[in-house]
Protein backbone atom coordinates (compact mmCIF):
# COMPACT_ATOMS: atom_id res chain seq x y z
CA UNK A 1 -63.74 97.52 -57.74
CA UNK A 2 -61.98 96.97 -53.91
CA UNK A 3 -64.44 96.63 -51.15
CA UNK A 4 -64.28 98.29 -48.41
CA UNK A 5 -62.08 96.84 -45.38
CA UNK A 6 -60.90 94.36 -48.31
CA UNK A 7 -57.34 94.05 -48.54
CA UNK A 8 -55.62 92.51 -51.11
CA UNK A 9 -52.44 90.43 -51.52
CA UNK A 10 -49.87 89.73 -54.10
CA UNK A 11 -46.78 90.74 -52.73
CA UNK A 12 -44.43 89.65 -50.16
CA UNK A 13 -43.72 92.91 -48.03
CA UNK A 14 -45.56 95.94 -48.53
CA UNK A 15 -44.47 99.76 -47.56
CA UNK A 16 -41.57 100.51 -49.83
CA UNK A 17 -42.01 101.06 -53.39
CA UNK A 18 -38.25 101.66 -54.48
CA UNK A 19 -35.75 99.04 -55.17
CA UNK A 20 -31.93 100.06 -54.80
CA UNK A 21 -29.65 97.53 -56.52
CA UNK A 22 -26.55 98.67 -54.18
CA UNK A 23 -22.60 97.78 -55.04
CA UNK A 24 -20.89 95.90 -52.65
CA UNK A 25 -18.70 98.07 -50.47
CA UNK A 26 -18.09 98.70 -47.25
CA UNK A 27 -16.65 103.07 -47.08
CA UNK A 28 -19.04 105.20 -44.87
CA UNK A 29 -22.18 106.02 -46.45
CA UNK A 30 -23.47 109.98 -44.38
CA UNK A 31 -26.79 110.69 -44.63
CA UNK A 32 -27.55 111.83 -47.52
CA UNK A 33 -25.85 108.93 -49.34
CA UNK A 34 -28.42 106.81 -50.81
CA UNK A 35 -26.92 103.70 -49.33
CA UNK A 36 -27.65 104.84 -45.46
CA UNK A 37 -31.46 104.06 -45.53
CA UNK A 38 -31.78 107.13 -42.96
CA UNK A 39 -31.37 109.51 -45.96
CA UNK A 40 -34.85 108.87 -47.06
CA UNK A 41 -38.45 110.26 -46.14
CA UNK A 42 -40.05 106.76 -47.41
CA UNK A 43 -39.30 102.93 -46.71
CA UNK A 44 -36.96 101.41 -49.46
CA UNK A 45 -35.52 98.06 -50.29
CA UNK A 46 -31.75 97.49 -50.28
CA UNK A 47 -30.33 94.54 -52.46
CA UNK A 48 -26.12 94.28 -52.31
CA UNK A 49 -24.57 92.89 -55.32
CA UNK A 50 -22.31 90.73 -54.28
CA UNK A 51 -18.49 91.21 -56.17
CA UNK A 52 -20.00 94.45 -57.69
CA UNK A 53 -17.19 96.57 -56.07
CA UNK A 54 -16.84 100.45 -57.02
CA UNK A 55 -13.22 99.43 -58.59
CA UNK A 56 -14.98 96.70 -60.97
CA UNK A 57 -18.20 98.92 -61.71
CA UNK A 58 -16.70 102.29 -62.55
CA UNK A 59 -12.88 101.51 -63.62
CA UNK A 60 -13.72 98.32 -65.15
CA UNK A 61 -17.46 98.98 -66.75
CA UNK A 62 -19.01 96.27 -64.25
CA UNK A 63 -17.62 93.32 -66.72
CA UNK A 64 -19.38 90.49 -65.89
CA UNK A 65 -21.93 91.90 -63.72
CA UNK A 66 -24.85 92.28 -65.79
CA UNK A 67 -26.89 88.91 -65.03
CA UNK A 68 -26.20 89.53 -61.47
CA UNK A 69 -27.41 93.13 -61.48
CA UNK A 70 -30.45 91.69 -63.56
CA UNK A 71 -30.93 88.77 -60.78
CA UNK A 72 -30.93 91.24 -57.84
CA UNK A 73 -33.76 93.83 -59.96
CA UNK A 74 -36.01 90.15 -60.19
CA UNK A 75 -35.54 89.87 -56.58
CA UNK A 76 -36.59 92.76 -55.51
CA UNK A 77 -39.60 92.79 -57.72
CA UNK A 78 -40.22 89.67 -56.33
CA UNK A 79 -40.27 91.20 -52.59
CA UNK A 80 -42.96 93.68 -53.69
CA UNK A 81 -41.03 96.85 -55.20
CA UNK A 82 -42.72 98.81 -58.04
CA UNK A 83 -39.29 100.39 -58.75
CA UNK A 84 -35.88 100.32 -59.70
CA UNK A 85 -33.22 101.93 -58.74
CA UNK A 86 -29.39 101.54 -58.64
CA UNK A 87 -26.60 103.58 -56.63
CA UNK A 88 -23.83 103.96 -59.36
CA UNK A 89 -24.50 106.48 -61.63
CA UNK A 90 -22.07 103.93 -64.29
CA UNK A 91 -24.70 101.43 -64.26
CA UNK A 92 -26.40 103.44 -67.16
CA UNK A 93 -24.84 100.46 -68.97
CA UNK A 94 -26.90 98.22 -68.21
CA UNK A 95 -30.26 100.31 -68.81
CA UNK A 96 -31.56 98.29 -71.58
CA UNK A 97 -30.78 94.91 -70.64
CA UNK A 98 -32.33 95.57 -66.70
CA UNK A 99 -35.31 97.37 -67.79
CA UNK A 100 -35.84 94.92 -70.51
CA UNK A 101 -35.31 91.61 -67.82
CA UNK A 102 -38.14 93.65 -65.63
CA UNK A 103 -41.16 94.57 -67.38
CA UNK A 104 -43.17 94.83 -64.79
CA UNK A 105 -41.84 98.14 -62.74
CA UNK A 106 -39.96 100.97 -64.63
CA UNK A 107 -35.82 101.22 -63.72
CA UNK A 108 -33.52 104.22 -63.73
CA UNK A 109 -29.91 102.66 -63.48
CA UNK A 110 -28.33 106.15 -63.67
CA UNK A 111 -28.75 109.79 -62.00
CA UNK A 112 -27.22 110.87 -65.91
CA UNK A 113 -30.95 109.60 -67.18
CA UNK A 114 -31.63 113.27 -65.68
CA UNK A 115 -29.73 115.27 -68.30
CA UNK A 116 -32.35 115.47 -71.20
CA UNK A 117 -35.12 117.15 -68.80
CA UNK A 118 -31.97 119.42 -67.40
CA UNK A 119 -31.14 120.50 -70.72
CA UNK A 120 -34.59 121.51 -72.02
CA UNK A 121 -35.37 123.92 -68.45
CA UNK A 122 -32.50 125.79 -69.28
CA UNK A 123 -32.21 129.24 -71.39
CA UNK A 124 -30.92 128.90 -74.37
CA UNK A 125 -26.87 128.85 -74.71
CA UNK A 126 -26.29 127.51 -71.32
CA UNK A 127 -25.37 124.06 -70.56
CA UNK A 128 -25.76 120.86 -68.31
CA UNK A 129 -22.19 120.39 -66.46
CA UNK A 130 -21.48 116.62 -64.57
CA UNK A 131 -19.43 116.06 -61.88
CA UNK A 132 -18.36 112.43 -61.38
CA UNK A 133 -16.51 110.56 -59.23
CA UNK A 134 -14.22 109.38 -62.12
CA UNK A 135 -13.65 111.69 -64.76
CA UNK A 136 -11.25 108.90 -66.10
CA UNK A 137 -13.50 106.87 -67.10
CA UNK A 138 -16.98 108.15 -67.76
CA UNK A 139 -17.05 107.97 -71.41
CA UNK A 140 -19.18 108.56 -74.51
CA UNK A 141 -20.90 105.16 -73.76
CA UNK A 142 -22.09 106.06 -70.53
CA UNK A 143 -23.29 109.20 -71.62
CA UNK A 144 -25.20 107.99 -74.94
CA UNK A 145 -26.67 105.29 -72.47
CA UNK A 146 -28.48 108.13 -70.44
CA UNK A 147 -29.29 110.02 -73.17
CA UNK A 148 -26.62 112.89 -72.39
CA UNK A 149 -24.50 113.92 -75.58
CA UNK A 150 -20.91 112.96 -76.25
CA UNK A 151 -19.44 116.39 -75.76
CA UNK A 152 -21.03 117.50 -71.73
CA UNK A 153 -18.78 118.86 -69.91
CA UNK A 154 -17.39 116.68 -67.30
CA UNK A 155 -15.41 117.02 -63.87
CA UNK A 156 -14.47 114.68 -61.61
CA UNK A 157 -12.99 114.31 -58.27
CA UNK A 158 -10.53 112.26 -59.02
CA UNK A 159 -9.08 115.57 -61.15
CA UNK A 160 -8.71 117.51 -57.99
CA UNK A 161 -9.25 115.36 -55.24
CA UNK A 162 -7.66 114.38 -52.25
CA UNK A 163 -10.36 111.70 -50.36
CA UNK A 164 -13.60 111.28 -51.95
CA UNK A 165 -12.71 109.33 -55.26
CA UNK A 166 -10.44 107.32 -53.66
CA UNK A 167 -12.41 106.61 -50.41
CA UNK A 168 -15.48 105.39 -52.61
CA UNK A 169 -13.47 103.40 -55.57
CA UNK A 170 -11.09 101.59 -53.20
CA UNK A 171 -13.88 100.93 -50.86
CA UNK A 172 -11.47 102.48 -47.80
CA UNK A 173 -13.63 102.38 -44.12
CA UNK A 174 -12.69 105.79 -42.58
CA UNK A 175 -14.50 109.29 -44.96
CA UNK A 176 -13.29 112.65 -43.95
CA UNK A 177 -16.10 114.18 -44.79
CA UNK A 178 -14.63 118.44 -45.11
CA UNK A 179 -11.75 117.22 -47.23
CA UNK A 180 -14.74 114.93 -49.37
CA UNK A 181 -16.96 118.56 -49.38
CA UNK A 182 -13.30 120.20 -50.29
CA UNK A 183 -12.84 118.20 -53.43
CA UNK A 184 -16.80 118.36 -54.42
CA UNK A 185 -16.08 122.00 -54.21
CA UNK A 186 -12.88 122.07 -56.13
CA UNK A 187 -14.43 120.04 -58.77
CA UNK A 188 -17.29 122.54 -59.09
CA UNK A 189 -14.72 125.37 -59.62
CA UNK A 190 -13.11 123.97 -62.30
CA UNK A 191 -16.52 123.12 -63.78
CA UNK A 192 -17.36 126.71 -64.21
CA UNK A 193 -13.63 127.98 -65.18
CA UNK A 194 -14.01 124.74 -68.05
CA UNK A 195 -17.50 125.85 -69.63
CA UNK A 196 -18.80 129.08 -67.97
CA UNK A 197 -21.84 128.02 -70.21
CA UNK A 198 -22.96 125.68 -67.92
CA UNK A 199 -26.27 126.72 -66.31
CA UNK A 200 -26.83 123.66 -63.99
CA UNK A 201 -24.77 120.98 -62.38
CA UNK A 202 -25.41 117.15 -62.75
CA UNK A 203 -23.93 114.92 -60.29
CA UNK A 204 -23.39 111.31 -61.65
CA UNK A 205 -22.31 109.83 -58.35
CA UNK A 206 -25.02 108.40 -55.61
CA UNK A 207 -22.00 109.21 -52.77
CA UNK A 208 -21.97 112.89 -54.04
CA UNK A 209 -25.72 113.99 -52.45
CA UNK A 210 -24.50 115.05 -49.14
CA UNK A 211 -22.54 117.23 -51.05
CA UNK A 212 -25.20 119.10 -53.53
CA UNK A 213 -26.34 122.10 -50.83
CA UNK A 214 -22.59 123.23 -50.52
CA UNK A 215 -22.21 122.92 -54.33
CA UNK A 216 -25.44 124.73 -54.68
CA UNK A 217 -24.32 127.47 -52.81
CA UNK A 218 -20.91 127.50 -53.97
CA UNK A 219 -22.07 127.90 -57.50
CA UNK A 220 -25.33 129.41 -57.43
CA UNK A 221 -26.52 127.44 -59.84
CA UNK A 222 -29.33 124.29 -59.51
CA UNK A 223 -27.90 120.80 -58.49
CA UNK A 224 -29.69 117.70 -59.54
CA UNK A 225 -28.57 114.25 -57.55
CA UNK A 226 -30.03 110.93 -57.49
CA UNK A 227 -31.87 111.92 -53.73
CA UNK A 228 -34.52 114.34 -55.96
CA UNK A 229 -34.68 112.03 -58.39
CA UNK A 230 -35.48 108.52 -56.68
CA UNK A 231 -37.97 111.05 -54.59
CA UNK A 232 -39.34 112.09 -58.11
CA UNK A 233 -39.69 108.59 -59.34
CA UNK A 234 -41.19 107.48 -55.66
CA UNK A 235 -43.76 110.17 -56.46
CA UNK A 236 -44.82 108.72 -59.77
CA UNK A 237 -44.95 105.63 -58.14
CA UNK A 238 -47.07 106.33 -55.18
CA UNK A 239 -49.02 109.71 -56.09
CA UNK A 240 -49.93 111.70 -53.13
CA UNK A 241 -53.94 111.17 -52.16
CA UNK A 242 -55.96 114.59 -52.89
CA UNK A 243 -59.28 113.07 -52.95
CA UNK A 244 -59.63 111.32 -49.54
């Protein structure tokens, strides 16, 4: 049992209990991205992995990049995190080998980890619908991966868009942000005229969150990003005090 006025070590820095493994880019990340640390109500830790460009990670299936992934998740537990995280939603490949290289903390590569809990709050005969940034190629591995079956109905940007997919996968500097919202909203349309089942919106990509409220409202329909869901696995991590 702690004493009181006892601290106690172990760690190198204390304060943040979330680890985001981050791809090495260099677009605009808004707030609301979870790349621009302002986008959260708690501390984090940031590790870049280096050569882990959008183009190689979600056109190429981040070939070669596992080890490296798995070396940044040791070094953040290492700093002191008791999570991690990772801001591609296509790095639900690597699921079993990170979370099996960590033991210590639990990991959630992917936001698409969120589609069995989706699934099971909705009425019967409706349907979990994923927007992506590459419809192209988010396939039936990715989706097995996080648990999501082969047969979701998927949208991407890069079906309708004009900036967003190709700002983030050719890692361009300059965003405009109303024609990125335009093609999140286009790609929510088509969505609904693809599956009109579909009774709540998943959004595989970490760069899609300052989008969700417009495609909330656009659709009237629930929108589940990785922001709520690093903020529900922050909870887990560091309960909220009732008893003090």
């Amino acid at each position: 049992m702690r004493s009181p006025g006892i601290a106690v070590g172990g760690k190198a820095v204390y304060g943040a209990r979330v680890g985001i493994l981050m791809l090495d880019s260099r677009f605009p990340r808004i707030r609301g991205d979870i790349g621009n640390a302002g986008t959260w109500p708690f501390p984090v830790h940031y590790k870049v992995i280096r050569g882990a460009s959008p183009d190689l990670v979600v056109r190429h299936r981040a070939r070669g990049l596992v080890d490296a992934f798995i070396e940044g998740a040791r070094e953040l537990i290492d700093m002191g995190v008791d999570g991690i995280a990772t801001n591609c939603g296509f790095l639900a490949l690597f699921q079993r080998e990170i979370s099996r290289a960590c033991p210590e903390v639990p990991v959630m590569t992917s936001s698409l980890m969120q589609y069995s809990a989706i699934h099971r709050m909705l009425p019967p005969g409706k349907e979990v619908g994923i927007l992506t940034i590459s419809a192209a190629t988010l396939g039936a591995e990715h989706l097995a991966a996080a648990g999501a079956p082969a047969d979701t109905t998927i949208v991407g940007t890069d079906d309708v868009g004009e900036e967003l997919s190709r700002v983030i996968l050719d890692s361009e500097q300059r965003l405009d942000v109303k024609r990125a919202e335009r093609d999140m909203l286009k790609a929510a349309r088509m969505l609904l005229e693809k599956n009109p089942k579909v009774g709540a919106i998943l959004l595989e990509c970490t760069n899609m969150t300052p989008y969700s409220a417009s495609v909330g409202r656009f659709a009237r329909l629930p929108v589940f990003d990785m922001y709520n869901f690093i903020c529900w696995f922050h909870g887990a991590l560091a309960p909220r005090e009732f008893l003090s």
